[in-house]
Protein backbone atom coordinates (compact mmCIF):
# COMPACT_ATOMS: atom_id res chain seq x y z
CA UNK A 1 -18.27 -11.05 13.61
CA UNK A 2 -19.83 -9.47 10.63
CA UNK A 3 -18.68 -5.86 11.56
CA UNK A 4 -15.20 -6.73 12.01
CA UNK A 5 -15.42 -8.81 8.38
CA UNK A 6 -16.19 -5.21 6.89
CA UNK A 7 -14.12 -3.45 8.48
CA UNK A 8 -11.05 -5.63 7.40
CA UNK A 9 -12.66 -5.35 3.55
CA UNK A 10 -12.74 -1.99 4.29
CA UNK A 11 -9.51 -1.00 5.37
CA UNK A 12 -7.64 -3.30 3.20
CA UNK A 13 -9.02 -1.34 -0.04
CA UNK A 14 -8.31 1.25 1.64
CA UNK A 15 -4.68 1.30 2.41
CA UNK A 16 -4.89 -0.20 -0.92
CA UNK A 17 -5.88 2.89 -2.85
CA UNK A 18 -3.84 5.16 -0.58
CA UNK A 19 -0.93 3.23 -1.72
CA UNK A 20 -1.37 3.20 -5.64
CA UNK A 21 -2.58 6.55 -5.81
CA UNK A 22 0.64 7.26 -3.11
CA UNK A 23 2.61 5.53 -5.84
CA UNK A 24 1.54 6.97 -8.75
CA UNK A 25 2.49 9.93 -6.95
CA UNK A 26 5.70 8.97 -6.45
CA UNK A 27 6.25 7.60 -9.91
CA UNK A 28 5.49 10.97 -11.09
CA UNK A 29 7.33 12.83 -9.33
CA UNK A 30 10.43 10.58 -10.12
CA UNK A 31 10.23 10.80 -13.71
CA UNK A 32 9.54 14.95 -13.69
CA UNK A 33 12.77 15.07 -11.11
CA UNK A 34 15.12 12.90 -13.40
CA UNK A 35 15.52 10.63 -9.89
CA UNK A 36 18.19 7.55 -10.31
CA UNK A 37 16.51 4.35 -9.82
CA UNK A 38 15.12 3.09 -6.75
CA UNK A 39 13.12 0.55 -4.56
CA UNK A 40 10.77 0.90 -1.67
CA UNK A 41 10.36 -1.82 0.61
CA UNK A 42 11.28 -4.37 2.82
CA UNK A 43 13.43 -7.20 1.61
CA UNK A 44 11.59 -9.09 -0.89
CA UNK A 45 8.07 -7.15 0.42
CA UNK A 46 8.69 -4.48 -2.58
CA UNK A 47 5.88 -1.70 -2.53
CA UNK A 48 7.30 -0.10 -5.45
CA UNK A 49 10.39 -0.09 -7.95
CA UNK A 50 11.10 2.54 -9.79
CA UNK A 51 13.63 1.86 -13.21
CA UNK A 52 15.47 4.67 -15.02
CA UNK A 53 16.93 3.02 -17.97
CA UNK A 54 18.19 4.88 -21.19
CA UNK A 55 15.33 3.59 -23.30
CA UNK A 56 12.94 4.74 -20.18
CA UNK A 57 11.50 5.28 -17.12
CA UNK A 58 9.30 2.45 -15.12
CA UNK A 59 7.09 1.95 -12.28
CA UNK A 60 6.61 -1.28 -10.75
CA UNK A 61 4.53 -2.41 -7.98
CA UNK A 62 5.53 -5.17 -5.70
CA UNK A 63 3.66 -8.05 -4.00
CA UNK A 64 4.57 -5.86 -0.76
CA UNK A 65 1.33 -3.52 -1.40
CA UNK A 66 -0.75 -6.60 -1.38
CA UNK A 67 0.70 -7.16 2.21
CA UNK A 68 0.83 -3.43 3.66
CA UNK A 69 -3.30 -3.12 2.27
CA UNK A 70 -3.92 -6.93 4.44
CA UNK A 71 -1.92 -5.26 7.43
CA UNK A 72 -4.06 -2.45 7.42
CA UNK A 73 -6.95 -4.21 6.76
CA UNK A 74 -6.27 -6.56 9.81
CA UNK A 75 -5.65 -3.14 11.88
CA UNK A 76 -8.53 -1.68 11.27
CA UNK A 77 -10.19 -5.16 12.20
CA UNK A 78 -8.44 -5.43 15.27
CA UNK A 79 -10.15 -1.88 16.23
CA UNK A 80 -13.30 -2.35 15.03
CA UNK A 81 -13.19 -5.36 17.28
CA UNK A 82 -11.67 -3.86 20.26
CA UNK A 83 -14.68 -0.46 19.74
CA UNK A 84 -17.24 -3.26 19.38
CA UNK A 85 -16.32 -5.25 22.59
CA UNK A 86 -15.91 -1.75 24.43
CA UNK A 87 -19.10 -0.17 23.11
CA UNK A 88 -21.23 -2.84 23.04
C-alpha cells in the first residue's frame, strides 16, 4: 500500500509542475504573440484562462489543474499498483 501512496504523491506534483510550468509557457507565448483571449479546459474544469483586456494581459489558472495533477496522480497509482502485483 505504501508504494502506491507515493507514487500517487508523486505523480500528482508531477503533472502538477508540468502543467504550471506548461502554462506559464503558454501565458508567455500569448502575450509576446498579441493572441485574443482564450480558455483551456473542459466545461467548468478550466486549466487556464488567458484575458487580453485594453488595460492588460492575464493568466489565470483554473480549479481544472488541481483535477488533471489528481488524475495523473491516480494513473500513476494505478501502475505502480498493477507493476507491484506483476513484479512482486
Amino acid at each position: 500500500m505504501r508504494p502506491v501512496l507515493i507514487a500517487f504523491v508523486l505523480g500528482t506534483a508531477a503533472v502538477w509542475v508540468v502543467l504550471l510550468v506548461a502554462g506559464f509557457a503558454l501565458g508567455i507565448a500569448a502575450q509576446a504573440g498579441g493572441w485574443s483571449s482564450f480558455r483551456v479546459g473542459l466545461g467548468l474544469a478550466t486549466l487556464l484562462e488567458f484575458t487580453r483586456e485594453p488595460a492588460g494581459t492575464s493568466t489565470t489558472f483554473g480549479p481544472g489543474l488541481a483535477l488533471a495533477a489528481l488524475l495523473g496522480g491516480a494513473l500513476n497509482a494505478a501502475a505502480a499498483a498493477w507493476l507491484h502485483r506483476r513484479l512482486g
